[in-house]
Protein backbone atom coordinates (compact mmCIF):
# COMPACT_ATOMS: atom_id res chain seq x y z
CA UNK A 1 -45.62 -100.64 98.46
CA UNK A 2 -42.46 -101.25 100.60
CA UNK A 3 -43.87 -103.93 102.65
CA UNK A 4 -46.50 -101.62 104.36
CA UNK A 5 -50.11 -101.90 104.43
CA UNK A 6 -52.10 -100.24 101.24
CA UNK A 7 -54.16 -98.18 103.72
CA UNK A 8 -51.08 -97.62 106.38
CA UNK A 9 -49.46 -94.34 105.44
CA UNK A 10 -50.87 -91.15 103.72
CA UNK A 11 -48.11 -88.59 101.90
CA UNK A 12 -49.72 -85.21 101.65
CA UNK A 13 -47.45 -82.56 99.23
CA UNK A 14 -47.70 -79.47 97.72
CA UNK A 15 -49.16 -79.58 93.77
CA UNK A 16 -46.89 -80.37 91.29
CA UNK A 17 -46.62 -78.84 87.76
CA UNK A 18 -45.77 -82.58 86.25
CA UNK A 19 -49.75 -83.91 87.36
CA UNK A 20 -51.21 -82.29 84.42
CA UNK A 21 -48.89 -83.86 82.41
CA UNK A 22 -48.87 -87.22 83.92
CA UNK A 23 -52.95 -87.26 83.55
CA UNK A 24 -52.18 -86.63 79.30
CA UNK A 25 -50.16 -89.26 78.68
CA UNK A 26 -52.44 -91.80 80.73
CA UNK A 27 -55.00 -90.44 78.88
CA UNK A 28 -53.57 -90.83 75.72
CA UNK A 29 -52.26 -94.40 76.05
CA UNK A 30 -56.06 -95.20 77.97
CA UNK A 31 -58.02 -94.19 74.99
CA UNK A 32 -55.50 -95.64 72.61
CA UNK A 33 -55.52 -99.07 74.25
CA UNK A 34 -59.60 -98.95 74.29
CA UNK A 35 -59.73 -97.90 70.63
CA UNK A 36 -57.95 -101.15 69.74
CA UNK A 37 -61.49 -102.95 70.56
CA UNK A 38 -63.33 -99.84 69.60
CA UNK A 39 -64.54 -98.54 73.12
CA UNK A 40 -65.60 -95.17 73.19
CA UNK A 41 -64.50 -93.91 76.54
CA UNK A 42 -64.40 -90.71 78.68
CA UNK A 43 -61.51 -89.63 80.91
CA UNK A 44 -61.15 -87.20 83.34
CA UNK A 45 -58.34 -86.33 85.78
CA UNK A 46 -59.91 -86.19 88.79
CA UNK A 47 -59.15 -86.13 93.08
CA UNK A 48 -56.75 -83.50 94.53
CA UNK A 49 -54.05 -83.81 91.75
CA UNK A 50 -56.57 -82.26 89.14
CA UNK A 51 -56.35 -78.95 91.46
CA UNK A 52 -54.12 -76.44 91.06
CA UNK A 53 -52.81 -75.26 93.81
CA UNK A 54 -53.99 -78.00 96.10
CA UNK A 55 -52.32 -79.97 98.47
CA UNK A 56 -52.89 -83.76 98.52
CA UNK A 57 -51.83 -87.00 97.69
CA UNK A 58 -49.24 -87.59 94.95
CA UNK A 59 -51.65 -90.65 92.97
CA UNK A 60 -52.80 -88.90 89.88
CA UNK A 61 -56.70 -90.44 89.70
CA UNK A 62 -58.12 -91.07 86.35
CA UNK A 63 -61.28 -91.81 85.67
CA UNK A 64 -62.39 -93.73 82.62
CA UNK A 65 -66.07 -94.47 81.88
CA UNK A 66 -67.87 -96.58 78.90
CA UNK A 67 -70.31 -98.37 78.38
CA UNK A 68 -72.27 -101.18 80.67
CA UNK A 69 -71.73 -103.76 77.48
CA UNK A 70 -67.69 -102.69 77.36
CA UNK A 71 -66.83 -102.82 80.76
CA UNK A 72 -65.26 -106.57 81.00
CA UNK A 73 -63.68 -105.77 77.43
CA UNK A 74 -62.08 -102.73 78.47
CA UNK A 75 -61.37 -104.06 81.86
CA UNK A 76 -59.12 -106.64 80.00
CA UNK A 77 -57.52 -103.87 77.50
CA UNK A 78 -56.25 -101.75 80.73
CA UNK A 79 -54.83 -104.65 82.37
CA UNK A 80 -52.45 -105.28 79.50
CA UNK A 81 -50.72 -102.13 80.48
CA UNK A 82 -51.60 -101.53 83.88
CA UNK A 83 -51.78 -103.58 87.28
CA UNK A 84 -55.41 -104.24 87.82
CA UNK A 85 -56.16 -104.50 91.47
CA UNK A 86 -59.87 -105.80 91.19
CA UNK A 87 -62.76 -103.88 92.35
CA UNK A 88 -61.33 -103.48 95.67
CA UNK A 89 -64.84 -103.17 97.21
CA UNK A 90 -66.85 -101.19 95.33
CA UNK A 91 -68.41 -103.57 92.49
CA UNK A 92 -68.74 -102.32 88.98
CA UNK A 93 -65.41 -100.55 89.60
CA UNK A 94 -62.31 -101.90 88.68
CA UNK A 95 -59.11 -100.00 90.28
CA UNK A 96 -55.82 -100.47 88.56
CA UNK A 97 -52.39 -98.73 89.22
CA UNK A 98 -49.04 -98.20 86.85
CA UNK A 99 -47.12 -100.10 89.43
CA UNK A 100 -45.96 -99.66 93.46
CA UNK A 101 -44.64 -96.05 93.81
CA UNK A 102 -46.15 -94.14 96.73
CA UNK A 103 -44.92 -91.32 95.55
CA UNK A 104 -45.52 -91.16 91.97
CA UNK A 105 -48.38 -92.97 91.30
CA UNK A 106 -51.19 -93.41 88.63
CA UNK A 107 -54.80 -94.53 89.65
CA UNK A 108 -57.28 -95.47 86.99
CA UNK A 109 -60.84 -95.92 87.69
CA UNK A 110 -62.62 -97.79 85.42
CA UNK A 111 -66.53 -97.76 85.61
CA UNK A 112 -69.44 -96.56 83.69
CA UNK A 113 -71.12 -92.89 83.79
CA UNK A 114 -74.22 -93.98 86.06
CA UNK A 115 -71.71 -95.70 88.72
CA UNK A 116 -71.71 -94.21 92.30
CA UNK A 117 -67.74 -93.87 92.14
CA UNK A 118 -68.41 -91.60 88.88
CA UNK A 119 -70.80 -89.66 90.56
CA UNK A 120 -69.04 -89.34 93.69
CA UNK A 121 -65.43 -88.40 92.05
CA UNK A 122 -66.87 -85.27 89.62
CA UNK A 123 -68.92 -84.15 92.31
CA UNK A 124 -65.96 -83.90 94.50
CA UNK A 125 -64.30 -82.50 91.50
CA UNK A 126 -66.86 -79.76 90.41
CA UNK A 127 -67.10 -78.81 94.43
CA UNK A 128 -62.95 -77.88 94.50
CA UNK A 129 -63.11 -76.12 91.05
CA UNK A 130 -65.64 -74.11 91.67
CA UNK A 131 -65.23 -72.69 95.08
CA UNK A 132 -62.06 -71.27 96.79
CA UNK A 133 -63.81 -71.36 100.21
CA UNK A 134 -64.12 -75.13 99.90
CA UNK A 135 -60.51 -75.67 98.82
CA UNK A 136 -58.67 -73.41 101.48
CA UNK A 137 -60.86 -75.16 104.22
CA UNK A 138 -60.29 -78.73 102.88
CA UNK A 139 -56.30 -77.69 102.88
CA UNK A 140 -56.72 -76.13 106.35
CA UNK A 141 -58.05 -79.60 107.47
CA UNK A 142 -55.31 -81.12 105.66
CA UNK A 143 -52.78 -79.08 107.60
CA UNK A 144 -54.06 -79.21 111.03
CA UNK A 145 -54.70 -83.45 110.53
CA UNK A 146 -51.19 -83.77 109.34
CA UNK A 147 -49.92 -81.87 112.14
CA UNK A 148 -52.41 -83.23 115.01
CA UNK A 149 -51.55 -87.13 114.24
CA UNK A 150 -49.88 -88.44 116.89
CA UNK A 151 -46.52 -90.81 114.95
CA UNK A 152 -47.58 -94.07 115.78
């Protein structure tokens, strides 16, 4: 990441047409790579990327859930094509990236369905989708914080 601090800098931007896209083809080569030890898995595009129209960070988030009994398996299948970063402090979730870009990333997820990330990330999801209040506040925040912070 350039030398900089993972947690150092935050790029908010306008949606992008290509996110949708960029969440199918993860998707695609996610379940593919789990099918080749027969994991059933589910994956969702989730965060600000999975809302049209919303302006956030440019990391696509995926999340992928299976089973308890697949996790380590599949944990192993995703790092054959992706840069697994651990759990990064949040057990039971392991956090892996398609490589360094900050401005066209990929983050994957991987957990199981009863895991507070899982729980956390659709709620967050469902709340955006469903309600335009919630969305044009959250961007007004998003406007006046990146125009209030002081460069350091």
């Amino acid at each position: 990441m350039r030398g900089s601090n993972f947690y150092d800098d935050v790029c908010i931007v306008p949606y992008r047409a290509e996110w949708p896209r960029r969440f199918r083809l993860t998707k695609q080569l996610i379940i593919a790579l789990l099918l080749e030890d027969d994991i059933e898995c589910y994956v969702r595009h989730v965060g600000g990327t999975a809302i049209p129209g919303m302006y956030c960070k440019p990391i696509v988030d995926v999340l992928v859930l299976v089973e308890h009994d697949k996790l380590e398996t599949a944990k192993k299948r995703l790092a054959t094509a992706f840069l697994c970063l651990g759990e990064c402090g949040r057990p039971g979730r392991w956090f892996f990236s398609d490589g360094d870009s900050e401005d066209d990333a990929t983050y994957i997820h991987l957990t199981t369905q009863d895991h507070p990330v899982a729980k956390d990330q659709l709620a967050f999801l469902r709340l955006l989708q469903g309600s335009e209040t919630l969305r044009n506040a959250m961007m007004s925040a998003i406007m006046r914080r990146m125009f209030s912070v002081t460069p350091r």
